[in-house]
Protein backbone atom coordinates (compact mmCIF):
# COMPACT_ATOMS: atom_id res chain seq x y z
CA UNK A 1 -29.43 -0.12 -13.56
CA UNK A 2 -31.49 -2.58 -12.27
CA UNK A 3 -29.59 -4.81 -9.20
CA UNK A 4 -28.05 -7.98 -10.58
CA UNK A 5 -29.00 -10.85 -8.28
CA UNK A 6 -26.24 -12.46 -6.75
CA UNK A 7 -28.03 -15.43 -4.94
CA UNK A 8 -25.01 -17.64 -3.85
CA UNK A 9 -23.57 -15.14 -1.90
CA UNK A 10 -26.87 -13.53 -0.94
CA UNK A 11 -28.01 -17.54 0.54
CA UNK A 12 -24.48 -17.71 1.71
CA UNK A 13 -24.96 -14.73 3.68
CA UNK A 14 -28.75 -15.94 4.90
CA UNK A 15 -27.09 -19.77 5.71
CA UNK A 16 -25.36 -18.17 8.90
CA UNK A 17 -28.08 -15.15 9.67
CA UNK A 18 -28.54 -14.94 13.19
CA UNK A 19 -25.50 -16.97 14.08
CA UNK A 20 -22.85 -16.00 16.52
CA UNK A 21 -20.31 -15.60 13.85
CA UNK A 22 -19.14 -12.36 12.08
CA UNK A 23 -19.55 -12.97 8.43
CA UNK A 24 -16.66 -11.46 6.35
CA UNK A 25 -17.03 -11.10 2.55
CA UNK A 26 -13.89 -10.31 0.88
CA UNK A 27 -13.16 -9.57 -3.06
CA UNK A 28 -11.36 -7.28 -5.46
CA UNK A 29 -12.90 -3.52 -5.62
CA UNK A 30 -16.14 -3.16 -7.76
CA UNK A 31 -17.25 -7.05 -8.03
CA UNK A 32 -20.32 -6.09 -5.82
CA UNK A 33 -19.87 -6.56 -2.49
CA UNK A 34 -21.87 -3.45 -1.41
CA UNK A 35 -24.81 -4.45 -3.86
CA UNK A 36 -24.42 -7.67 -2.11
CA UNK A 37 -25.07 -6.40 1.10
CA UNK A 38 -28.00 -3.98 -0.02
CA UNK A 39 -29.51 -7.41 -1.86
CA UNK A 40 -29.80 -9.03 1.32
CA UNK A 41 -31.09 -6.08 3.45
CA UNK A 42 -34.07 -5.99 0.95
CA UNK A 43 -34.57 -9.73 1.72
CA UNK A 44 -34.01 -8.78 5.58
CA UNK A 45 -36.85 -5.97 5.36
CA UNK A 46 -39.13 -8.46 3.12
CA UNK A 47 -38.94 -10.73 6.04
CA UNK A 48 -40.19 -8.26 8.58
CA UNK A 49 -37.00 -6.62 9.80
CA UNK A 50 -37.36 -3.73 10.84
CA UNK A 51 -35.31 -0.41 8.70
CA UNK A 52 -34.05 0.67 12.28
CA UNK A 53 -32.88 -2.50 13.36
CA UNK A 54 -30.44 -2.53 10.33
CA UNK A 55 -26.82 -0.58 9.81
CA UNK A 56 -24.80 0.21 7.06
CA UNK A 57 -22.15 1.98 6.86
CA UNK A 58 -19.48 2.49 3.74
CA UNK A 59 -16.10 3.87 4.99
CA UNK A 60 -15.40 5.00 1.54
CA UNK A 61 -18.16 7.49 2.22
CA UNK A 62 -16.80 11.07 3.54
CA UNK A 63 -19.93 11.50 5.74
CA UNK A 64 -18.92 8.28 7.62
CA UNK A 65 -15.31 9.94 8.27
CA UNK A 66 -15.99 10.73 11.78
CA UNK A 67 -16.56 7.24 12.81
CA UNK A 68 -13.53 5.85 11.47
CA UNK A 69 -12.39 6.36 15.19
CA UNK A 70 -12.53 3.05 16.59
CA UNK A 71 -14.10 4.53 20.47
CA UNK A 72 -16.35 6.67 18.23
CA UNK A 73 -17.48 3.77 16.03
CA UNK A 74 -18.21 1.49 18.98
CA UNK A 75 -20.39 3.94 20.34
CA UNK A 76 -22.28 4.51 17.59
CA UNK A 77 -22.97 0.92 16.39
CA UNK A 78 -23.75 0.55 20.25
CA UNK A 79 -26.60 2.97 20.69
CA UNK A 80 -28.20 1.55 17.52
CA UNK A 81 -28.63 -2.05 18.90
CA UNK A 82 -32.36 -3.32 20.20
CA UNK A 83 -32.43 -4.88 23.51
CA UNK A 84 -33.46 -8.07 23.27
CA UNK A 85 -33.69 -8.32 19.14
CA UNK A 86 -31.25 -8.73 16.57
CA UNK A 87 -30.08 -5.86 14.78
CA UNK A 88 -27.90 -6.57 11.46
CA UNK A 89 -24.82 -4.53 11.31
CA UNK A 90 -23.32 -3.82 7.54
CA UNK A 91 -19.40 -2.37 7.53
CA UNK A 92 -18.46 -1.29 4.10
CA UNK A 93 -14.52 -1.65 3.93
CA UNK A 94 -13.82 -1.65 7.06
CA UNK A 95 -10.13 -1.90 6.90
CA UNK A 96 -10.28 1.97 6.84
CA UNK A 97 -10.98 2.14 10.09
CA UNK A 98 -7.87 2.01 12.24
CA UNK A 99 -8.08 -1.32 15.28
CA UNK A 100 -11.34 -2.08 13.93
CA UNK A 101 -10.76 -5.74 14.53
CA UNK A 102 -11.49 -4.41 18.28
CA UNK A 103 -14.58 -2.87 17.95
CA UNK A 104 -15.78 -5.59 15.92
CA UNK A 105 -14.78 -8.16 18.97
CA UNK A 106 -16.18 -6.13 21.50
CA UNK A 107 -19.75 -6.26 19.38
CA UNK A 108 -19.52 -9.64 19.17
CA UNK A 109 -20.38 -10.55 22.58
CA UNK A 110 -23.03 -8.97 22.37
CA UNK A 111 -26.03 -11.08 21.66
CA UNK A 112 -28.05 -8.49 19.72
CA UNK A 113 -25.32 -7.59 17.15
CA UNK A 114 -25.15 -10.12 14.04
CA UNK A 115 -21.97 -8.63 12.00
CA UNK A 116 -21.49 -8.08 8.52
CA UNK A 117 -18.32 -6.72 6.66
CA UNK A 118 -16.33 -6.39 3.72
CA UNK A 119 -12.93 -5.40 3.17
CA UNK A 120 -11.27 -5.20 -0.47
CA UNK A 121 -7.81 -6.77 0.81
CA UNK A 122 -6.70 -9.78 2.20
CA UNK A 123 -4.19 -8.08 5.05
CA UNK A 124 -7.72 -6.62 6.35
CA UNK A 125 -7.81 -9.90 7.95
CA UNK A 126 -4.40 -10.35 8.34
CA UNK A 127 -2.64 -13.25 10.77
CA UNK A 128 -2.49 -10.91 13.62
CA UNK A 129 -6.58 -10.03 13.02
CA UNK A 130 -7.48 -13.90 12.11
CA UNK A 131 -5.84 -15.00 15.45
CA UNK A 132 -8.17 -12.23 17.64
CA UNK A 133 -11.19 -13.66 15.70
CA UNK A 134 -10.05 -17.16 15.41
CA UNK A 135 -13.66 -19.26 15.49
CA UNK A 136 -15.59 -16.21 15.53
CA UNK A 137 -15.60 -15.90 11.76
CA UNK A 138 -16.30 -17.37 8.81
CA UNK A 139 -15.27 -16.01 5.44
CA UNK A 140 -16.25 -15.90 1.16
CA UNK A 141 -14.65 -14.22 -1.55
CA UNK A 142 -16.46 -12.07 -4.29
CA UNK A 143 -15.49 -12.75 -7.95
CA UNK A 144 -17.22 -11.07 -11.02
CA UNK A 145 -19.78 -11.84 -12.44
CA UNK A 146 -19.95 -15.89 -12.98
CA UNK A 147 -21.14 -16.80 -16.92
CA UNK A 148 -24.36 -18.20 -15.63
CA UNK A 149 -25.32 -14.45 -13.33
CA UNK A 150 -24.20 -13.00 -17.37
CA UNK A 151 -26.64 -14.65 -19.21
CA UNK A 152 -29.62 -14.48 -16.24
CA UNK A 153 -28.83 -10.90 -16.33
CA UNK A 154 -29.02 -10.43 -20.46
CA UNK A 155 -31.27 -13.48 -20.93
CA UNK A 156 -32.73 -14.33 -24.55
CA UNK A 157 -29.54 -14.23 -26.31
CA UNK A 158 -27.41 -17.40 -27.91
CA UNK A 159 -25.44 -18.69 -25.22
CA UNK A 160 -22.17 -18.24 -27.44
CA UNK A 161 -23.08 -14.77 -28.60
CA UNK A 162 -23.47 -14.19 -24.86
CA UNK A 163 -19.82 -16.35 -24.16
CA UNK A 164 -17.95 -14.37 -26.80
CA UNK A 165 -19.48 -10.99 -25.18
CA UNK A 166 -18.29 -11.92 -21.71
CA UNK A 167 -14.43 -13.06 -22.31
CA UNK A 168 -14.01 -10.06 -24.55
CA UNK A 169 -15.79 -7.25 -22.16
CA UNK A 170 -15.51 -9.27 -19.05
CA UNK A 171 -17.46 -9.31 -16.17
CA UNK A 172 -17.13 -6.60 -13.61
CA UNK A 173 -21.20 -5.51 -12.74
CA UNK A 174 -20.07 -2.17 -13.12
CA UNK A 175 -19.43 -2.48 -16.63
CA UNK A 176 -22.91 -3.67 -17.55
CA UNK A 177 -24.23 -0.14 -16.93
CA UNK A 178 -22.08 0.36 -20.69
CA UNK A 179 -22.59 -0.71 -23.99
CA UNK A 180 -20.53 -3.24 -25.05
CA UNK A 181 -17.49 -2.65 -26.62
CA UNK A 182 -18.35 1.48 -25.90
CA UNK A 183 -16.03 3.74 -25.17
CA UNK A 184 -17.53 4.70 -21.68
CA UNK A 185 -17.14 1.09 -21.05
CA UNK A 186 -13.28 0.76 -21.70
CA UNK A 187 -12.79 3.79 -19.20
CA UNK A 188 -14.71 2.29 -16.46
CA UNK A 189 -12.80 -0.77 -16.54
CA UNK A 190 -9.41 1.03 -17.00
CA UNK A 191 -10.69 3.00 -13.92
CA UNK A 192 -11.10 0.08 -11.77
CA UNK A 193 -7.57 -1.07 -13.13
CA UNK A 194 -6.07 1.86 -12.29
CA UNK A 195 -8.20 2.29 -8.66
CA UNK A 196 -6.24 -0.86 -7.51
CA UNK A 197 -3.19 0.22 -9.10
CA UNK A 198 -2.73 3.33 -7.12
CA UNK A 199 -4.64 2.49 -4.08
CA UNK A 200 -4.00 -0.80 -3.43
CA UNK A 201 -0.45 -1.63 -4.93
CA UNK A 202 1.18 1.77 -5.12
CA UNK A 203 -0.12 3.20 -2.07
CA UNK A 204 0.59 -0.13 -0.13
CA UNK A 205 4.33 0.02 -1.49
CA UNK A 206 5.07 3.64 -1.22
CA UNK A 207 8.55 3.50 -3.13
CA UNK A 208 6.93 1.47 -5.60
CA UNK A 209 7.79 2.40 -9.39
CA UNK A 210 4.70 2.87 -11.37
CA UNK A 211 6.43 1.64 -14.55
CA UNK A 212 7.68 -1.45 -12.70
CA UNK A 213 4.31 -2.02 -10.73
CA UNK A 214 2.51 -1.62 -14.40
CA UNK A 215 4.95 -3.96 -16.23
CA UNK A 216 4.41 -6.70 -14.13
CA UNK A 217 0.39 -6.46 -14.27
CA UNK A 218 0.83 -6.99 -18.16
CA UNK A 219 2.92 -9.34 -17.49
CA UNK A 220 0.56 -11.53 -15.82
CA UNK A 221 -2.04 -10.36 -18.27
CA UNK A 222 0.26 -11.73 -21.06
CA UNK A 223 0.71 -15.13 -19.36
CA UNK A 224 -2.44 -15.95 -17.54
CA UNK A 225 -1.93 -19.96 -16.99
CA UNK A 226 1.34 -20.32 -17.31
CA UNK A 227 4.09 -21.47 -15.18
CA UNK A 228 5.40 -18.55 -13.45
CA UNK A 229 8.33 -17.96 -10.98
CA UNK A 230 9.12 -14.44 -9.41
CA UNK A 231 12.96 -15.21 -10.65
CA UNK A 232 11.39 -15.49 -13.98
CA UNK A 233 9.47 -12.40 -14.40
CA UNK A 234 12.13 -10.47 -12.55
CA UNK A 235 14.48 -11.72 -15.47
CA UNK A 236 11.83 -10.82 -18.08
CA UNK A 237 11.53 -7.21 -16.79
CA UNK A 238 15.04 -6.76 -16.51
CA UNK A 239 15.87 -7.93 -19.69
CA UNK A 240 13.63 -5.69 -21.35
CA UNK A 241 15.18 -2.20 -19.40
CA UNK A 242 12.95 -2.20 -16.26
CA UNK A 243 14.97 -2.89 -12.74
CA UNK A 244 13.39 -5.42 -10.68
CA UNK A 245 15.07 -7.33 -8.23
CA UNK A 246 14.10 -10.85 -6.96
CA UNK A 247 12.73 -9.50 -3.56
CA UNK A 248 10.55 -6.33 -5.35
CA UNK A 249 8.79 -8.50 -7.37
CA UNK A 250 8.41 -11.14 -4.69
CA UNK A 251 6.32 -8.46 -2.69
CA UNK A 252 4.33 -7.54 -5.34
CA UNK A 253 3.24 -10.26 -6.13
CA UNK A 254 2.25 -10.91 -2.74
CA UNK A 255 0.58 -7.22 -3.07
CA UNK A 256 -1.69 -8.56 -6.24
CA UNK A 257 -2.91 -11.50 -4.25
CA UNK A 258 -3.78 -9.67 -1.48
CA UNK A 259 -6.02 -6.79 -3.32
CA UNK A 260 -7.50 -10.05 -5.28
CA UNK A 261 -6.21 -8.96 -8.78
CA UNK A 262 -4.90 -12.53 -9.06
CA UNK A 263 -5.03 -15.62 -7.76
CA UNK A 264 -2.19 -18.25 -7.61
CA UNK A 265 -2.96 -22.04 -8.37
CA UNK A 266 0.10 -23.84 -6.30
CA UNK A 267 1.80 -26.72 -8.41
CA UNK A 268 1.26 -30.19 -6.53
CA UNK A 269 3.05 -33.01 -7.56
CA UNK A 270 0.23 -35.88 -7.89
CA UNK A 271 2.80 -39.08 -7.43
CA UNK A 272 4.94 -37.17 -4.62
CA UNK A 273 1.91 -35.74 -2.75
CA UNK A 274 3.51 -32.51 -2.61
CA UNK A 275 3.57 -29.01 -2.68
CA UNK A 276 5.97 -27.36 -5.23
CA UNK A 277 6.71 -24.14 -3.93
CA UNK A 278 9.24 -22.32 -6.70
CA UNK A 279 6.59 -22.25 -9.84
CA UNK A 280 3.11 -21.73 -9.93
CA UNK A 281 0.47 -20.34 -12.19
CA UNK A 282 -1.69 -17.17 -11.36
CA UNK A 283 -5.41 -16.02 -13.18
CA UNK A 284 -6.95 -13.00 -13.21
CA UNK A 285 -9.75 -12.00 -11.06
CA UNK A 286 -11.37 -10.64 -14.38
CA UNK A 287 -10.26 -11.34 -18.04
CA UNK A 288 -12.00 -8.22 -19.54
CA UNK A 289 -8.51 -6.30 -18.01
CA UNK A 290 -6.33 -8.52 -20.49
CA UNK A 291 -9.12 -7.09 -23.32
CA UNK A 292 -9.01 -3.61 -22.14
CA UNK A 293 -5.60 -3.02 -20.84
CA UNK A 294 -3.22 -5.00 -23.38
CA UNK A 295 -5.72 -3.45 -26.08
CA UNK A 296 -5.36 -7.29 -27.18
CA UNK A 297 -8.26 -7.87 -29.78
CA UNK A 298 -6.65 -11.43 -30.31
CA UNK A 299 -8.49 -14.13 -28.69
CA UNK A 300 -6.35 -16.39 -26.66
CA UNK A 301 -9.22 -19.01 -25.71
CA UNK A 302 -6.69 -21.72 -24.59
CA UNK A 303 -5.63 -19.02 -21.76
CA UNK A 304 -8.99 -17.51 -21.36
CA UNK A 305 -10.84 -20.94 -21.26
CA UNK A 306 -8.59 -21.97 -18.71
CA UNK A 307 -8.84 -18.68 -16.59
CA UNK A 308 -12.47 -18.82 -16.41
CA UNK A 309 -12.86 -22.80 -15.76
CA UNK A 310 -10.04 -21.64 -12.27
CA UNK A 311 -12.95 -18.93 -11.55
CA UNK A 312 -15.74 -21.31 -11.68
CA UNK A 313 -13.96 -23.53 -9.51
CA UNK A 314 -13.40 -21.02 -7.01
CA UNK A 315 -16.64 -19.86 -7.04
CA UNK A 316 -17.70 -23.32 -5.92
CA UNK A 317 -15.57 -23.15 -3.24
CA UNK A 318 -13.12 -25.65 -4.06
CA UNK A 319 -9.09 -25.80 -3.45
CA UNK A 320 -7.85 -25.34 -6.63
CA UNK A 321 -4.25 -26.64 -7.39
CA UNK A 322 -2.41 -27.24 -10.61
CA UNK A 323 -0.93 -30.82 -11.16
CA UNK A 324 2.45 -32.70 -12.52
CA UNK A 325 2.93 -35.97 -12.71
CA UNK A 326 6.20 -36.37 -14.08
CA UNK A 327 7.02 -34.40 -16.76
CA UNK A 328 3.26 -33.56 -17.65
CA UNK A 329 1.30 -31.11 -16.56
CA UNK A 330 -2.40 -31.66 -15.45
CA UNK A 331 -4.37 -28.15 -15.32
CA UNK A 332 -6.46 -28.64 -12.55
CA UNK A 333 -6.60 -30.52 -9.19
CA UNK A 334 -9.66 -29.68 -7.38
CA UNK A 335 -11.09 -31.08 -3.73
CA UNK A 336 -14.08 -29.85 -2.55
CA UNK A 337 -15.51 -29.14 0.52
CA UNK A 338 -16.03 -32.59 1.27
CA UNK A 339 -12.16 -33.60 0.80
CA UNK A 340 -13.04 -35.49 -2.45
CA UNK A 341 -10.29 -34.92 -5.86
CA UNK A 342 -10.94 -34.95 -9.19
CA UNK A 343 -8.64 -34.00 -11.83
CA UNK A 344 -9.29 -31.74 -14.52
CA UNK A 345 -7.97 -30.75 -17.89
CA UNK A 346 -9.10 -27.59 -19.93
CA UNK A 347 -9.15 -27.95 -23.86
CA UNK A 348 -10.21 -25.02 -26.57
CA UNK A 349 -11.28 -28.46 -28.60
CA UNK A 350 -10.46 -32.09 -29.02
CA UNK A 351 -11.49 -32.99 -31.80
CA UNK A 352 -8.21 -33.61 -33.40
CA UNK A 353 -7.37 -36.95 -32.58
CA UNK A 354 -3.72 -36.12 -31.48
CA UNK A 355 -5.34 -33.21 -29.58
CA UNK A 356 -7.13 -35.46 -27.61
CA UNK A 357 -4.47 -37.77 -26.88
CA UNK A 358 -2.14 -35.06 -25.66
CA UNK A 359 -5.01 -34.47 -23.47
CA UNK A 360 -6.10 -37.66 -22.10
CA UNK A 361 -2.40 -38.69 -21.40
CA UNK A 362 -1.39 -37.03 -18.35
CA UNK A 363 -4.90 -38.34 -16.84
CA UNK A 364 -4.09 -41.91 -17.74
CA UNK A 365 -1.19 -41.76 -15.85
CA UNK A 366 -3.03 -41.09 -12.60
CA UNK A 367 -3.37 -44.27 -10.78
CA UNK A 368 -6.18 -43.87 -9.19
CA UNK A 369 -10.14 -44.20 -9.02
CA UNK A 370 -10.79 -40.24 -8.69
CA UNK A 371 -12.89 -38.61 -11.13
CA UNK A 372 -10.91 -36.74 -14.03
CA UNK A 373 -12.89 -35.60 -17.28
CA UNK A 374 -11.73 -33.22 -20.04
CA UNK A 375 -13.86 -29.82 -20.22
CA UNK A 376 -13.95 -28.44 -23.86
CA UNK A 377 -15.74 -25.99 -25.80
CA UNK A 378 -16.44 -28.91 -28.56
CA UNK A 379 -20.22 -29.23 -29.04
CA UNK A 380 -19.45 -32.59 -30.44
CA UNK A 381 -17.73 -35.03 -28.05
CA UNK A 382 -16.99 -38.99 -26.75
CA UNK A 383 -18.76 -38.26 -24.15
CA UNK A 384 -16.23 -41.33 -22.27
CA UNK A 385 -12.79 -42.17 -22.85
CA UNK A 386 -12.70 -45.43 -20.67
CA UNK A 387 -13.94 -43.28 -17.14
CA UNK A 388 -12.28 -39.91 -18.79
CA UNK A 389 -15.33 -38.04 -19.46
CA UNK A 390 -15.92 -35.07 -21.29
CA UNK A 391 -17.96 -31.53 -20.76
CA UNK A 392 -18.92 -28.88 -22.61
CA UNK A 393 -17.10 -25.68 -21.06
CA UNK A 394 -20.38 -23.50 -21.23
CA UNK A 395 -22.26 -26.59 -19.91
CA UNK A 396 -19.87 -26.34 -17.23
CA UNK A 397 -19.53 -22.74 -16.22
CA UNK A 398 -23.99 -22.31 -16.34
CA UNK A 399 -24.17 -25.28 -13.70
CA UNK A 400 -25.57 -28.09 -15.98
């Protein structure tokens, strides 16, 4: 298969080329962060870099398993630099190696070593690691495949054919090698479920339960979007026969986050300006798993909708939060890079009038001047509700 262009990480990647910064790309296993690296060594060599004055190594890769010695990795990457010339270092999951953070630093002074690597958990950087590197890094996660890189990649087909395809199959790259829908396809995506499942929760918490560890992924599966607490699922799971205690989940969760399964929206309270730490809502780094693993051929599209409008935001790169104000909820509070907030609220349709209302009502109530708007998958809209405006979701998630 054919590589799937991934250009706003690939220009991400170029925007800081040559910089005295190592450039860490982070993300759940199989989104693509190797095919993002090998997409922008083939722009590297069709700008005139040289093949020897590029590296890559994949520590998932047995023939690489003699360099996962720190002294023996430093040496290596050392006799491959140019004196005098840049030479672009790639390191695949590099949290296998053990102290790599060190070799890392010490190629960082040097001036002909720009630094590239990936790691497929968040502790790979973890506060001890961050404060070694601390302004000698910068840092973007890798999500699926984004609705717009779905329909580049299949191109020619209705855009709502193409919608229904990818919230019902999802969109790990992996899985576009498969028919839809195919059997062959359903095992490659339980595989990837399972891969972070045993190596990256179970293997992490070695007195883990599997039945506990798997009960709480469907769990979150089951209630993508909705207000969560860790007391709460631990009382879920208990009352249905599995033993969890307050603490186990608590680390597990922590566990998810960190392996990029899920991501947790934190609840801010928009008239007390703050953070509500006890209940928050998590989404799922991919909703094909809730297709695949629930074996759930019922459409949810409030949840889904709402799951892939958090992605989108993320992918832009804004701080996503969810918002109350009072005792309503709004589903999104977004800045972006440039500190500005707007307020969002995520809507299968609105085009029953009560609907609507129930929508628009929590926005009113925000006294201020920030942008809010409604984003729905109605083709046929108010476009304004008196500075409220509405979007089409797809409109939305393809950038227009």
């Amino acid at each position: 298969m054919a590589l799937i262009p991934r250009k706003q990480y690939t220009e991400w990647l170029k925007s800081f080329k040559d910089k005295q910064l190592i450039k860490v790309v982070t993300g759940m296993r199989r989104v693509g962060k190797s095919t993002i690296f090998d997409l922008y060594i083939a722009e590297l060599l069709a700008d005139g870099v040289p093949q020897q004055r590029i590296v890559k190594l994949n520590f998932e890769d047995m023939s690489n398993a003699p360099l996962l010695d720190k002294y023996a990795l430093h040496s290596y990457l050392k006799s491959k630099l140019s004196k005098g010339e840049k030479t672009y270092i790639f390191l695949d999951e590099i949290q296998q190696v053990p102290e790599f953070e060190k070799v890392v630093d010490s190629l960082f002074i040097d001036p002909d070593a720009d630094i590239y690597i990936t790691g497929s958990n968040a502790r790979f950087m973890s506060s001890e690691i961050a404060t070694l590197l601390t302004g000698r890094y910068v840092e973007i996660n890798v999500l699926p495949l984004s609705f717009r890189e779905y329909c580049d990649h299949f191109g020619g087909t209705d855009r709502r054919t193409l919608f229904m395809d990818y919230i019902t199959y999802g969109a790990l790259p992996g899985a576009l090698m498969f028919e839809k829908g195919s059997a062959e396809q359903r095992e490659y995506i339980e595989s990837v479920y399972r891969s972070i499942l045993e190596k990256d929760v179970l293997k992490r918490n070695t007195a883990a339960s599997r039945q506990l560890v798997d009960a709480l992924l469907r769990y979150l599966l089951y209630n993508i979007g909705c207000l969560t607490s860790v007391k709460r699922v631990s009382d879920t799971l208990n009352s249905n026969g599995i033993k969890a205690s307050y603490n186990t989940i608590d680390s597990y969760f922590d566990t998810l986050r960190d392996c990029f399964f899920v991501f947790k929206a934190d609840r801010y309270d928009i008239v007390g300006k703050e953070y509500l730490k006890l209940i928050n809502k998590y989404y799922v780094a991919d909703i094909g798993f809730k297709h695949y693993i629930l074996n759930n051929s019922t459409l949810e599209l409030s949840q889904i909708l709402e799951n892939l409008v958090f992605l989108e935001l993320k992918r832009r790169r804004y701080r996503v939060t969810t918002g109350k104000i009072g005792d309503k909820e709004v589903d999104f509070v977004v800045q972006d890079r440039n500190g500005e907030i707007s307020y969002i609220q995520v809507a299968v349709t609105v085009a029953d009038e009560a609907k609507l209302a129930q929508e628009l009502r929590p926005l009113k109530e925000i006294r201020d001047n920030r942008p809010k708007c409604i984003i729905t998958l109605d083709d046929i809209f108010v476009p304004d509700h008196d500075g409220i405006k509405t979007i089409n979701a797809l409109d939305f998630l393809l950038g227009q």
